[in-house]
C-alpha atoms as a PDB file:
ATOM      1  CA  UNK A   1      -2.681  16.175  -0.870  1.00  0.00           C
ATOM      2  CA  UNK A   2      -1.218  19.455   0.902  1.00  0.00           C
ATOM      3  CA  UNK A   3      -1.054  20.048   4.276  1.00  0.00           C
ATOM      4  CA  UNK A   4      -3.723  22.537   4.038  1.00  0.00           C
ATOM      5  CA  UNK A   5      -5.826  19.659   2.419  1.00  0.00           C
ATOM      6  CA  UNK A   6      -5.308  17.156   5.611  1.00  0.00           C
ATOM      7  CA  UNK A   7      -5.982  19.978   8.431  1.00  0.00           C
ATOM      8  CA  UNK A   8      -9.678  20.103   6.545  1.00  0.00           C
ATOM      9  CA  UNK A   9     -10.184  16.206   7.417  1.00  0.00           C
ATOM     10  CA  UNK A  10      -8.760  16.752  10.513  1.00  0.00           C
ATOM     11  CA  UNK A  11     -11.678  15.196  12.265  1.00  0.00           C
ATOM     12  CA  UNK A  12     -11.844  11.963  10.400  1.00  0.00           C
ATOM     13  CA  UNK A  13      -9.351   8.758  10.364  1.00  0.00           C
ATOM     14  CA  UNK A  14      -7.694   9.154   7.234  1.00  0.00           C
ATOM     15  CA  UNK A  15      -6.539   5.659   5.096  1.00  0.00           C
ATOM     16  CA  UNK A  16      -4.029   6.447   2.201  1.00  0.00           C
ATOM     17  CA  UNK A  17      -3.800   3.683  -0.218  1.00  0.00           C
ATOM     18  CA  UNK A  18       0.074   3.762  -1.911  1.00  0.00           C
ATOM     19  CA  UNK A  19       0.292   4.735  -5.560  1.00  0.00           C
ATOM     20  CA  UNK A  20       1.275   1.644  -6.007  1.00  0.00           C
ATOM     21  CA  UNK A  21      -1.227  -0.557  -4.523  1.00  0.00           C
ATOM     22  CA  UNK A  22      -4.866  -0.806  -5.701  1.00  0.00           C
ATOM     23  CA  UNK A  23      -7.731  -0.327  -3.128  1.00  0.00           C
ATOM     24  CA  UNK A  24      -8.749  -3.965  -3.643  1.00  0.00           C
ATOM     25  CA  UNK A  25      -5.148  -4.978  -2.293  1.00  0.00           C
ATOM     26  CA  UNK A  26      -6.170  -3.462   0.826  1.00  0.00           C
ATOM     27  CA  UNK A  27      -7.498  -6.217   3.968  1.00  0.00           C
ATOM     28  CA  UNK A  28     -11.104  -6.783   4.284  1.00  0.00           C
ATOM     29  CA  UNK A  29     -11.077  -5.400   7.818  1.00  0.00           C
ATOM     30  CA  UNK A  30      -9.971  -2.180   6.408  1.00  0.00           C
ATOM     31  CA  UNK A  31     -12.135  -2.327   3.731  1.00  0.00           C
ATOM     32  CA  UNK A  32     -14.968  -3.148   5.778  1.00  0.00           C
ATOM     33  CA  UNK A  33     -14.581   0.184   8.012  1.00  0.00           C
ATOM     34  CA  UNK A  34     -14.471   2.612   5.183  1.00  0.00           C
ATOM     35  CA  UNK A  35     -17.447   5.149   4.705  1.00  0.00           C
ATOM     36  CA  UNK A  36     -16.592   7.956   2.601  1.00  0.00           C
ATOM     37  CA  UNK A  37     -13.330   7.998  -0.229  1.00  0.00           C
ATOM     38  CA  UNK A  38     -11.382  10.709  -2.253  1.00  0.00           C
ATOM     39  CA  UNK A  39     -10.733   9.044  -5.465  1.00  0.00           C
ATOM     40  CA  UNK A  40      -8.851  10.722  -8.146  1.00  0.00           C
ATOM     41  CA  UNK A  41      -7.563   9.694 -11.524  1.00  0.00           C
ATOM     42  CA  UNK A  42      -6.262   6.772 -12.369  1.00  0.00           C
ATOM     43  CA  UNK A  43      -9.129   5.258  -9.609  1.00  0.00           C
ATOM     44  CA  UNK A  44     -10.004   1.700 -10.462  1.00  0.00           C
ATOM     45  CA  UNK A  45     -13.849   0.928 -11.429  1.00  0.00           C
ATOM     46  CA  UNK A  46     -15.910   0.606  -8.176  1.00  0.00           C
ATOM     47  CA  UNK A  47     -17.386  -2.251  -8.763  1.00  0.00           C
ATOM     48  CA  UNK A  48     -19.080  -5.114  -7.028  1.00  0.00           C
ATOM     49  CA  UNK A  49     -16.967  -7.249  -5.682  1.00  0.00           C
ATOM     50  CA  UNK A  50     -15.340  -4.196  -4.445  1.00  0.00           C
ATOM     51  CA  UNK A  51     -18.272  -2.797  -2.876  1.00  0.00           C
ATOM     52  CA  UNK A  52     -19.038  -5.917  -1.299  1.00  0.00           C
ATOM     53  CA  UNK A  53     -16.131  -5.848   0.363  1.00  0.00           C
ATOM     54  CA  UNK A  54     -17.014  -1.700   1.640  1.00  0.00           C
ATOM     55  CA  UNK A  55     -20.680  -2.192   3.253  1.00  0.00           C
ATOM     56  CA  UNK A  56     -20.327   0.886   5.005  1.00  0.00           C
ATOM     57  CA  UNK A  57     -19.325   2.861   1.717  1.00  0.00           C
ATOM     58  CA  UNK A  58     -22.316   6.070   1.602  1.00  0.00           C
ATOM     59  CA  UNK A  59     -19.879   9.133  -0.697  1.00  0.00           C
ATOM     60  CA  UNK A  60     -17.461   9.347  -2.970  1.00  0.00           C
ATOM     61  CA  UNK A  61     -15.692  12.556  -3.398  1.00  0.00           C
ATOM     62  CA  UNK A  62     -14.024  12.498  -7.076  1.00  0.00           C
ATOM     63  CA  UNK A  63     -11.170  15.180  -7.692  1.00  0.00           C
ATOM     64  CA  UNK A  64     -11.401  14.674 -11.373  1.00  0.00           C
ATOM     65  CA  UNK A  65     -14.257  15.178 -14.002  1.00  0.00           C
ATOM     66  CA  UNK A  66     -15.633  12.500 -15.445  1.00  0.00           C
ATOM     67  CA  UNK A  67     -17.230   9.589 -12.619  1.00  0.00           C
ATOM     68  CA  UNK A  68     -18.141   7.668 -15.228  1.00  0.00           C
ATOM     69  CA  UNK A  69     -14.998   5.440 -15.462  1.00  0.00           C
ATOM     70  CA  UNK A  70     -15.085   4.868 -11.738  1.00  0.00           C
ATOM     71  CA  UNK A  71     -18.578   4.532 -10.962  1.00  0.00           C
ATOM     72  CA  UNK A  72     -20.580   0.921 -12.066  1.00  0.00           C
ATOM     73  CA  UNK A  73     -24.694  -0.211 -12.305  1.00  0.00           C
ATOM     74  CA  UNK A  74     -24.429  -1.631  -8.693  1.00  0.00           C
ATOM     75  CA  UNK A  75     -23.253   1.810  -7.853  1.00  0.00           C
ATOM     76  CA  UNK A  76     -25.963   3.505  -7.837  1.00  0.00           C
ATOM     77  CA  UNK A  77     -27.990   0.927  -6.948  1.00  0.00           C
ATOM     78  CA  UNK A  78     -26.493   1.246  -3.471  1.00  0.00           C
ATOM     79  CA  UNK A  79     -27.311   4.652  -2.884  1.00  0.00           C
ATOM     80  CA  UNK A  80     -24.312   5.623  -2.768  1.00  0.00           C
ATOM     81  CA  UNK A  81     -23.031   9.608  -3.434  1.00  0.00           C
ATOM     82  CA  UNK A  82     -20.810  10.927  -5.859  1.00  0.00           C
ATOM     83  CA  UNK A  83     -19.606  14.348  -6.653  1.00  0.00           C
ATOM     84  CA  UNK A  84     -17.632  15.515  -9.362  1.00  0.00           C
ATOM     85  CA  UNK A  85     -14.429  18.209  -9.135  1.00  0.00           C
ATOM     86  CA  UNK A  86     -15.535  18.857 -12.987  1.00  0.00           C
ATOM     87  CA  UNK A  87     -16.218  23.030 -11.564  1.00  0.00           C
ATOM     88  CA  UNK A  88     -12.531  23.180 -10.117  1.00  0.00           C
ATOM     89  CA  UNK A  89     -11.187  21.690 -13.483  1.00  0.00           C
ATOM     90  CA  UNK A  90     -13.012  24.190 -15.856  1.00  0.00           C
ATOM     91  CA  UNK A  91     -10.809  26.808 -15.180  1.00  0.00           C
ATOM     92  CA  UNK A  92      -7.683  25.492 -16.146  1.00  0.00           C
ATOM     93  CA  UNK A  93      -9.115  24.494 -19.081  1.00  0.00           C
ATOM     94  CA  UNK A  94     -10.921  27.386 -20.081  1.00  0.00           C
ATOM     95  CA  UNK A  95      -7.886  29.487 -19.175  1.00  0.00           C
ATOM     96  CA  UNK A  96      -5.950  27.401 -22.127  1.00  0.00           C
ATOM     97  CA  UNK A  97      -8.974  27.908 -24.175  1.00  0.00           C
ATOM     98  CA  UNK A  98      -8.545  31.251 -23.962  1.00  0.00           C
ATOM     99  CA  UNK A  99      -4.707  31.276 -24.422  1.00  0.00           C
ATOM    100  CA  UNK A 100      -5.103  29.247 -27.512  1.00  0.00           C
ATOM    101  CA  UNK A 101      -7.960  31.600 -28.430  1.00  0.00           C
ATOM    102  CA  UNK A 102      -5.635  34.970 -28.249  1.00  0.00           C
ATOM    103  CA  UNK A 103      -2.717  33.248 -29.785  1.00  0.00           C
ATOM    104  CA  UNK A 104      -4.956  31.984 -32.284  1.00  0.00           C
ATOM    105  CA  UNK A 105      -6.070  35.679 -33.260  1.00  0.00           C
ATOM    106  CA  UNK A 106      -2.294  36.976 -33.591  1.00  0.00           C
ATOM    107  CA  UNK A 107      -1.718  34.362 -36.241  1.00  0.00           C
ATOM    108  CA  UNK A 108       1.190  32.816 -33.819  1.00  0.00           C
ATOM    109  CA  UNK A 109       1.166  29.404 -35.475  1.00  0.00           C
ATOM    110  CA  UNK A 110       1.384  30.922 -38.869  1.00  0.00           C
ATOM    111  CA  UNK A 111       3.932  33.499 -38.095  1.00  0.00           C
ATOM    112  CA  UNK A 112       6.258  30.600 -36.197  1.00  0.00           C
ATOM    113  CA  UNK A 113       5.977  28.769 -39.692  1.00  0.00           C
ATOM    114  CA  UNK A 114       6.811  32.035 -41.838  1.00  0.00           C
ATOM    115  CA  UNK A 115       9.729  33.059 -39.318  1.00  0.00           C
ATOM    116  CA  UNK A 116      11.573  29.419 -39.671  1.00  0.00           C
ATOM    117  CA  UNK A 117      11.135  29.268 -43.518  1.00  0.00           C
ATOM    118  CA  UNK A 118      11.956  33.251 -44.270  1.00  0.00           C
ATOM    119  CA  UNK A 119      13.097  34.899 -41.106  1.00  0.00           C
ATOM    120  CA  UNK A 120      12.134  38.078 -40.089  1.00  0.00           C
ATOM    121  CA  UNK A 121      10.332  40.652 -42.771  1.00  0.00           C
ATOM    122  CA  UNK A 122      10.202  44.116 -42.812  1.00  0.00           C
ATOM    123  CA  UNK A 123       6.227  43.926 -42.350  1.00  0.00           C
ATOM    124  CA  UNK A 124       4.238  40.174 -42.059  1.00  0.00           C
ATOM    125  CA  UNK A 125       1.379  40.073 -43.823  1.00  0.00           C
ATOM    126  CA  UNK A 126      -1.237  39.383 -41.244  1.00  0.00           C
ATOM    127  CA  UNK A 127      -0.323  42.764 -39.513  1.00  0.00           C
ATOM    128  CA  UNK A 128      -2.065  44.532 -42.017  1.00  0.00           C
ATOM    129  CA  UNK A 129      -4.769  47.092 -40.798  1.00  0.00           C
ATOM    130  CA  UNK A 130      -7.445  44.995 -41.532  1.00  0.00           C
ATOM    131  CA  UNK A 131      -6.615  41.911 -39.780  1.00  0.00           C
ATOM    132  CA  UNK A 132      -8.343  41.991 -36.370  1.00  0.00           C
ATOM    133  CA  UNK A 133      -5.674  40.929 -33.673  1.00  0.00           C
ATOM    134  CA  UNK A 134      -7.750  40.932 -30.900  1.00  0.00           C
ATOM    135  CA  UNK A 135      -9.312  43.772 -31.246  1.00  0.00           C
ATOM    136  CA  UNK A 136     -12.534  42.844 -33.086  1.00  0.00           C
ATOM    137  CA  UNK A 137     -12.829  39.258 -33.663  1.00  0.00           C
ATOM    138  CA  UNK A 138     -15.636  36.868 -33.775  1.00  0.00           C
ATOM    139  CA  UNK A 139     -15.179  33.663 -31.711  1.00  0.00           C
ATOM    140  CA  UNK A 140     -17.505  31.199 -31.607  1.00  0.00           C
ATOM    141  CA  UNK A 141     -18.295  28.841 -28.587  1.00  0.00           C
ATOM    142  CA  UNK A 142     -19.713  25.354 -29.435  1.00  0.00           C
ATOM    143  CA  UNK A 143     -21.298  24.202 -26.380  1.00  0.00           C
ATOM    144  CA  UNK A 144     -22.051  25.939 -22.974  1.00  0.00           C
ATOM    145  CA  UNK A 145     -20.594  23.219 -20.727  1.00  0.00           C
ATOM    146  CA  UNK A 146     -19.126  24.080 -17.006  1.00  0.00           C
ATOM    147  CA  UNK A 147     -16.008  24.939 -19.147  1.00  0.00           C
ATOM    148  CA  UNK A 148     -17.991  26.824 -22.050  1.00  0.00           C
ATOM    149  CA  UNK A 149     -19.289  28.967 -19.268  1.00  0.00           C
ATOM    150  CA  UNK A 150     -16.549  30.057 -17.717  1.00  0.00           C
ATOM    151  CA  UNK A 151     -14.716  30.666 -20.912  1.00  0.00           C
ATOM    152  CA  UNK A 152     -17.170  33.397 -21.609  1.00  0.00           C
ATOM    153  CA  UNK A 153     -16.930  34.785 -18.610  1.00  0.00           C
ATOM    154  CA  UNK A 154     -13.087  35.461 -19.147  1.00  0.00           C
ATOM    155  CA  UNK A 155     -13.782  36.694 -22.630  1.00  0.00           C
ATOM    156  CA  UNK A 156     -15.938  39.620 -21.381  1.00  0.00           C
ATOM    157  CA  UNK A 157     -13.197  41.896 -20.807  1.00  0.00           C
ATOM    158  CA  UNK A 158     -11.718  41.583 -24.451  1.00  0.00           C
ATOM    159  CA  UNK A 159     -13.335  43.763 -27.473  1.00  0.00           C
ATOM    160  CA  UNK A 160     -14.207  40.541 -29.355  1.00  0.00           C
ATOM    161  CA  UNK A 161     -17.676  39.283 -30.766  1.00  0.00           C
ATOM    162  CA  UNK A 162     -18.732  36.479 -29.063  1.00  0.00           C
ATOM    163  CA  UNK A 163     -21.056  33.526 -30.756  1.00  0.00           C
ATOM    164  CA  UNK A 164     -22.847  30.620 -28.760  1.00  0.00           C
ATOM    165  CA  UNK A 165     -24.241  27.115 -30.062  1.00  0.00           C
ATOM    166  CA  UNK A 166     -26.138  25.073 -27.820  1.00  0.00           C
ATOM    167  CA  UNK A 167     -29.482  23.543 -28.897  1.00  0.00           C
ATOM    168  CA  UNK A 168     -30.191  23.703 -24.953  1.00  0.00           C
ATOM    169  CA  UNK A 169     -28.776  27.247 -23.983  1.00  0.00           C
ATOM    170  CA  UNK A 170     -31.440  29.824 -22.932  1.00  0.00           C
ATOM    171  CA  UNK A 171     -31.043  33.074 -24.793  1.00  0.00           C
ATOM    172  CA  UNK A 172     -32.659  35.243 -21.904  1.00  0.00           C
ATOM    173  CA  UNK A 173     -29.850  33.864 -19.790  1.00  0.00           C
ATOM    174  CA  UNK A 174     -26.678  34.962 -22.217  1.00  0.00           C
ATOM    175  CA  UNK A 175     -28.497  38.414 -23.165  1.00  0.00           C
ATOM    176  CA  UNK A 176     -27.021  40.705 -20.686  1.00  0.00           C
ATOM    177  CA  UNK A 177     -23.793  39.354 -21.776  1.00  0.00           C
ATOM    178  CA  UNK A 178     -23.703  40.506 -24.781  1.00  0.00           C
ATOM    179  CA  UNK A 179     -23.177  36.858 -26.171  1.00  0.00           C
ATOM    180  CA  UNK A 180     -25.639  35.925 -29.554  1.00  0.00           C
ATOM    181  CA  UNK A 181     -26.645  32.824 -29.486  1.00  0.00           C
ATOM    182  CA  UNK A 182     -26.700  31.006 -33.425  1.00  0.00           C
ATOM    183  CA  UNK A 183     -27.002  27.365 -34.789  1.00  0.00           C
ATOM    184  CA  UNK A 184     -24.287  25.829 -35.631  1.00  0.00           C
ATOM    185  CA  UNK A 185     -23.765  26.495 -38.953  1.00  0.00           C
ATOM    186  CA  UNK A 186     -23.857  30.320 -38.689  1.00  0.00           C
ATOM    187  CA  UNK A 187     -21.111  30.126 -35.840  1.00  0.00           C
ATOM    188  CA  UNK A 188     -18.438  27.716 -38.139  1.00  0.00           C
ATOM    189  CA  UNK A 189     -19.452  30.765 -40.989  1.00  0.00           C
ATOM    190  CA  UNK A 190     -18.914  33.828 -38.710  1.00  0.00           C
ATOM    191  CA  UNK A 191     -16.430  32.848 -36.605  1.00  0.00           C
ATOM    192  CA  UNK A 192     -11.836  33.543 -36.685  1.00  0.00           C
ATOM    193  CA  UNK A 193     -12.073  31.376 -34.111  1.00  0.00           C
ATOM    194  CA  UNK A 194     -14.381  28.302 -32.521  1.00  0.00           C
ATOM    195  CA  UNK A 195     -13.557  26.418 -29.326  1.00  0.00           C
ATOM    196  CA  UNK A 196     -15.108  23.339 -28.263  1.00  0.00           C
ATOM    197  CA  UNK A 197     -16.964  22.867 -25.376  1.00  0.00           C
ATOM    198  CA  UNK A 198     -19.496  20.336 -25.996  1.00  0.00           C
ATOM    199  CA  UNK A 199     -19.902  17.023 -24.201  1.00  0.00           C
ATOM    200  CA  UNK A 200     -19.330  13.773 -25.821  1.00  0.00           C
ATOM    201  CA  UNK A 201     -22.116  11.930 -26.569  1.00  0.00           C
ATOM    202  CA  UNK A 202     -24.103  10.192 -29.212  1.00  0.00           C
ATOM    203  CA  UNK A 203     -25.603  13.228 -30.497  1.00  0.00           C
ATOM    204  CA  UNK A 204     -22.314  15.227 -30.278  1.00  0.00           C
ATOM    205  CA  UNK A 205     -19.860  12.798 -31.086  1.00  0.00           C
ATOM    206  CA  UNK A 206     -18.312  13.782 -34.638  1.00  0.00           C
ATOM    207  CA  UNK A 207     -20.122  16.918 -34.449  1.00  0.00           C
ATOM    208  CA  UNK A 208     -17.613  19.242 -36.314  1.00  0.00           C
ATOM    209  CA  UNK A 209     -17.459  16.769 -39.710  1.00  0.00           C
ATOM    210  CA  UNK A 210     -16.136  17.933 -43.116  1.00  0.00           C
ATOM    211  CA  UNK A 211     -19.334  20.189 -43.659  1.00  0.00           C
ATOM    212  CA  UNK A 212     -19.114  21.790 -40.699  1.00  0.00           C
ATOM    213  CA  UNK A 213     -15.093  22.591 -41.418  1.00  0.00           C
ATOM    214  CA  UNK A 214     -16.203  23.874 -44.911  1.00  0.00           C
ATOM    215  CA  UNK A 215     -18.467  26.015 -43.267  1.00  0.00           C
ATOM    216  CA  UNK A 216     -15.366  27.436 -41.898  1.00  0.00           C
ATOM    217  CA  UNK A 217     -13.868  30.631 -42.603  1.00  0.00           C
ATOM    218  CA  UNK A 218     -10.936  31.197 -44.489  1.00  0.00           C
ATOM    219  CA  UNK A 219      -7.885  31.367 -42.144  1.00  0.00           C
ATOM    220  CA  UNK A 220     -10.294  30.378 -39.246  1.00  0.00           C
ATOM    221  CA  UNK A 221      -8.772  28.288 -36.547  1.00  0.00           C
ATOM    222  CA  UNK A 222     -10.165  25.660 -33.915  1.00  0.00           C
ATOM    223  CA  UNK A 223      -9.590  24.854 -30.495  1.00  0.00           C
ATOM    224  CA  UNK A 224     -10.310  21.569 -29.030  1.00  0.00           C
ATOM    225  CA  UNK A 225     -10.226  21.395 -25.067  1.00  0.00           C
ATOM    226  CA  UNK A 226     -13.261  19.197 -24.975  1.00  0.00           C
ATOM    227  CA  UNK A 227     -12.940  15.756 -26.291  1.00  0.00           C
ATOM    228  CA  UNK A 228     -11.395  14.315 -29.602  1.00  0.00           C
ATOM    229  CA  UNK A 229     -14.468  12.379 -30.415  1.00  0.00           C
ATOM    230  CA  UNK A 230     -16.094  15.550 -31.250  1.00  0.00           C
ATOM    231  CA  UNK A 231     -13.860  16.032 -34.221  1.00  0.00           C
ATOM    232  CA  UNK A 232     -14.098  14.003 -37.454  1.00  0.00           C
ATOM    233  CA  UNK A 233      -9.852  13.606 -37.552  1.00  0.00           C
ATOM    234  CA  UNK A 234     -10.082  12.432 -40.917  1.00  0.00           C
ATOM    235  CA  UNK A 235     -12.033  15.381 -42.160  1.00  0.00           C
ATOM    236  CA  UNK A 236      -9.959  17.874 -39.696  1.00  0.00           C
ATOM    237  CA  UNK A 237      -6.450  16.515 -41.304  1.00  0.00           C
ATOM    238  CA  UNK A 238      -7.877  16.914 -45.036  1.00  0.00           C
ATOM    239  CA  UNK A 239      -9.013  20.690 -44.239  1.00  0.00           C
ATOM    240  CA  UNK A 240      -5.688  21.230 -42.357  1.00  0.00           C
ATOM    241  CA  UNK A 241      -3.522  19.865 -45.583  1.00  0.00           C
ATOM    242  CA  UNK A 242      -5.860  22.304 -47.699  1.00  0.00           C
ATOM    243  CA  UNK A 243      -4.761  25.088 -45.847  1.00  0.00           C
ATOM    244  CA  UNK A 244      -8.049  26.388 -45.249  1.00  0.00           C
ATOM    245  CA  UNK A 245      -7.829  26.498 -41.411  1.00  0.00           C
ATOM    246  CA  UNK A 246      -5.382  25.976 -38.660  1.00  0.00           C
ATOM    247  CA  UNK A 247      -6.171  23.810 -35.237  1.00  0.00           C
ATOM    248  CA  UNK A 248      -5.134  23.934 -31.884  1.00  0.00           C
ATOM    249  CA  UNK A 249      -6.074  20.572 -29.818  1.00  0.00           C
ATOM    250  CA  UNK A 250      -5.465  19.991 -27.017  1.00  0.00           C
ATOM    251  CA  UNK A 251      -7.257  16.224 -27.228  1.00  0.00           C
ATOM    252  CA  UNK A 252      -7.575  14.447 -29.348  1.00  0.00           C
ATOM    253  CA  UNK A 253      -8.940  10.672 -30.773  1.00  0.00           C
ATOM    254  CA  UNK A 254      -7.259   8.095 -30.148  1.00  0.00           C
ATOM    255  CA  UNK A 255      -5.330   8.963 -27.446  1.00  0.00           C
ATOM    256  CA  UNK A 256      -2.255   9.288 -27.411  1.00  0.00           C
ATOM    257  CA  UNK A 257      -1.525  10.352 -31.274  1.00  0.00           C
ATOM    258  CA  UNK A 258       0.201   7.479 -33.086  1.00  0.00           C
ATOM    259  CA  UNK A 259       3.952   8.440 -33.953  1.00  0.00           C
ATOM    260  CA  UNK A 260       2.990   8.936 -37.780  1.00  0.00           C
ATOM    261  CA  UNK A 261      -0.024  11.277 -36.902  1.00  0.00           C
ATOM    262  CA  UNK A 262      -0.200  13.765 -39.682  1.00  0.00           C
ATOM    263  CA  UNK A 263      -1.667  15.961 -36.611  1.00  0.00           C
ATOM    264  CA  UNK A 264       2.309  16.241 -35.496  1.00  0.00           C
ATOM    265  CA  UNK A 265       3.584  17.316 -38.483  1.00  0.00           C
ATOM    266  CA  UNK A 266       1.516  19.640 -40.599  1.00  0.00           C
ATOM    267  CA  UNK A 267       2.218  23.195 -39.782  1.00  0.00           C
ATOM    268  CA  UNK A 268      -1.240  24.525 -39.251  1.00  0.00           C
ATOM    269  CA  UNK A 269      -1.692  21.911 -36.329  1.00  0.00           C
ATOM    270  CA  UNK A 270      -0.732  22.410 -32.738  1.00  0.00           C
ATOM    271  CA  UNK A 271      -1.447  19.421 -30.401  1.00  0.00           C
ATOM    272  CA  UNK A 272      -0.442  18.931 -26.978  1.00  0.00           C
ATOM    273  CA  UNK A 273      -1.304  16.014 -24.897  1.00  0.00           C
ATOM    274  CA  UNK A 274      -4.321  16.368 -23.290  1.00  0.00           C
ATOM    275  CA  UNK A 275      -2.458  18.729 -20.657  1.00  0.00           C
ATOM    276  CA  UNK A 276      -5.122  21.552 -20.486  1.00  0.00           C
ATOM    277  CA  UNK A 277      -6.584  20.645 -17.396  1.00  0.00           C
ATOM    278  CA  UNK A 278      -5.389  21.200 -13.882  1.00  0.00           C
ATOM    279  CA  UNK A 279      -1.605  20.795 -13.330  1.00  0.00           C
ATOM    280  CA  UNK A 280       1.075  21.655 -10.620  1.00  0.00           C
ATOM    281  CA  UNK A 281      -0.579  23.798  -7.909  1.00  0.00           C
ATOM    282  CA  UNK A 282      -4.053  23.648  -9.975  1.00  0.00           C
ATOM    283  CA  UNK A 283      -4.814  20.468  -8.879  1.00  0.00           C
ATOM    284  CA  UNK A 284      -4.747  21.696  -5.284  1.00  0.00           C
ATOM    285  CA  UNK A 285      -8.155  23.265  -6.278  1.00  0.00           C
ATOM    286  CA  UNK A 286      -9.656  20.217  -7.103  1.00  0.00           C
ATOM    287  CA  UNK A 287      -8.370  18.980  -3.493  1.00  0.00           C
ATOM    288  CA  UNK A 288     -10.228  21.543  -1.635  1.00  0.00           C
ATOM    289  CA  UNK A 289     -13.557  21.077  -3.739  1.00  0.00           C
ATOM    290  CA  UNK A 290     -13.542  17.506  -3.070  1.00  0.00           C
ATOM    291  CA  UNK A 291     -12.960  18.032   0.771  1.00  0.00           C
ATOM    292  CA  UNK A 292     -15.364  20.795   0.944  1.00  0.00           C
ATOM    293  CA  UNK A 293     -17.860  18.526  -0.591  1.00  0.00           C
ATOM    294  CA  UNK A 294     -16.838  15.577   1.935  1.00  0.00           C
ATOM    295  CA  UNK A 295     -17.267  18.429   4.931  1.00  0.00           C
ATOM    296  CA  UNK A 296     -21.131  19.077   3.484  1.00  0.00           C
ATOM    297  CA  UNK A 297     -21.890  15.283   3.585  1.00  0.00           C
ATOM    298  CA  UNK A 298     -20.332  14.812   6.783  1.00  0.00           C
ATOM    299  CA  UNK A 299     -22.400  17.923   8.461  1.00  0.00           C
ATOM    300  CA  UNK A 300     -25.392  17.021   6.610  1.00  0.00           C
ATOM    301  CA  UNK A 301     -25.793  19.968   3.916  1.00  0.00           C
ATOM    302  CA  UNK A 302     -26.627  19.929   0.552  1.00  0.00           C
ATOM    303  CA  UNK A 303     -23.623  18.685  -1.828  1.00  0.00           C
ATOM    304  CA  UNK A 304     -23.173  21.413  -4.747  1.00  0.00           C
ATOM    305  CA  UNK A 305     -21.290  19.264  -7.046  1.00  0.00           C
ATOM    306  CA  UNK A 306     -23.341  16.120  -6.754  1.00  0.00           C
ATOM    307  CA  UNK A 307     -23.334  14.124  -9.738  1.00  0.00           C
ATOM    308  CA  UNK A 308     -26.403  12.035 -10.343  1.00  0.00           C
ATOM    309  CA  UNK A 309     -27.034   8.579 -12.354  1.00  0.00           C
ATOM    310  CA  UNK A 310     -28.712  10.611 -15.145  1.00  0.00           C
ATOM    311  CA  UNK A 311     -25.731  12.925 -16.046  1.00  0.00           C
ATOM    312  CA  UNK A 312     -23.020  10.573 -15.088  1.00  0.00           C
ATOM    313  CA  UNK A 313     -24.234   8.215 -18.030  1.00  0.00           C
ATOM    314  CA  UNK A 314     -25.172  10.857 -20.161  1.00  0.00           C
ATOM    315  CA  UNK A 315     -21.718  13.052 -19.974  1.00  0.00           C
ATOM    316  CA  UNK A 316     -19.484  11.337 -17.930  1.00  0.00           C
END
């Protein structure tokens, strides 16, 4: 936390556990005296010996995504507030969606691969006249999540034709944006590129599955910012050693890769580790939405990123 940070919870007594030490390490009589807490990740469950031991416990201000890890039934059962810095974290992410999604349209990947094996040609072959670049490609968006959302917001500028599946997305809402909303099988046909930006859930989980990557078009690529559960791997590795399609993930499932991942070694597959999200000075935004939201509590107002019992268990 930044100085800036600590001048906005300048009127409150301020505990700061050590990296090192977990918050049930802490004495009872501190424990005891605590009302509100800035968790971030790594945070160990709050469960209920732990809130036993913090009576006085009433909000939780979480500078990462997901509460689910953190949060537990006697949670809620409490009363006790949560809010999510899920908003702050979209735009890193959707900024490397978007990256990935430009790259993706310049054929980088496959022009690394054809440099290394042949050097440099007079001409590639992808810069033909009627390859798009980014001047004219479809790209497909497979959920409209916090991070779905603000993806296509930055994509308005660009002179690309923009596809959106979501069973729960409102068509009279996208319409003005010149974004078509289509099931999910027209967007894996129509699209050069499809980002992920669905939730993982029973219903989503393994959503993209070996029909849905034959659906695919030829040369197609996909980005994964999302979660690696909504990707059948198996399937994704057998259309990737085809040739068919190229990926870019950024997570993936399990977590870390194993060593002998065919994911790290086939050329049409560019992974990083789950580094999409907010890093360096990024996560400084997260800061200030979490003690913006502990400033509402504290005056009384109306928390805007207040995650409920409902959509913690149902997206994390």
């Amino acid at each position: 936390m930044g100085d800036a940070q600590r001048n906005g919870l300048a009127a409150f007594r301020l505990l700061t556990a050590e990296p090192a030490a977990a918050p049930g390490d802490l004495p009872d009589s501190v424990l005891a005296e605590i009302e509100l807490v800035i968790a971030g990740w790594g945070c160990p469950p709050l469960d209920e010996p732990l809130l036993d031991r913090m009576p006085k416990l009433r909000f939780v201000a979480h500078t990462g995504s997901a509460v689910k890890p953190i949060v537990s039934p006697c949670f809620w059962s409490r009363g006790i507030r949560i809010s999510s810095a899920a908003a702050a974290n979209a735009r890193p992410v959707a900024e490397y969606a978007l990256a990935a999604i430009l790259w993706a349209n310049k054929q980088v990947l496959a022009t690394r691969e054809f440099y290394r094996d042949k050097g440099r040609p007079h001409r590639y072959p992808w810069t033909a006249p009627d390859t798009p670049g980014n001047y004219g490609p479809t790209v497909g968006i497979l959920g409209a999540s916090r991070t779905g959302r603000e993806l296509l917001r930055l994509l308005s500028p660009f002179d690309m034709t923009v596809l959106l599946a979501d069973p729960y997305a409102n068509a009279e809402e996208f319409s003005d944006a010149n974004i078509r909303l289509v099931d999910r099988d027209e967007l894996a046909a129509l699209s050069d590129v499809i980002s992920l930006h669905a939730p993982l859930t029973d219903e989503t989980r393994g959503i993209v599955d070996a029909a849905f990557l034959a659906h695919m078009k030829q040369g197609a690529t996909l980005v994964n910012t999302a979660r690696g559960g909504l990707v059948d791997q198996q399937a994704l590795i057998a259309a990737l050693r085809d040739g068919r399609i190229s990926a870019i993930l950024d997570v993936t499932e399990p977590e870390p890769l194993p060593p002998d991942s065919p994911l790290l070694s086939l050329p049409n597959a560019f992974v990083t580790p789950h580094v999409a999200g907010a890093a360096g000075y990024e996560t400084r935004r997260l800061a200030d939405l979490a003690i913006s939201e502990v400033l509402r509590f504290h005056r009384g107002e109306p928390l805007l990123h207040e995650v409920s019992q409902r959509h913690a268990e149902q997206f994390g």
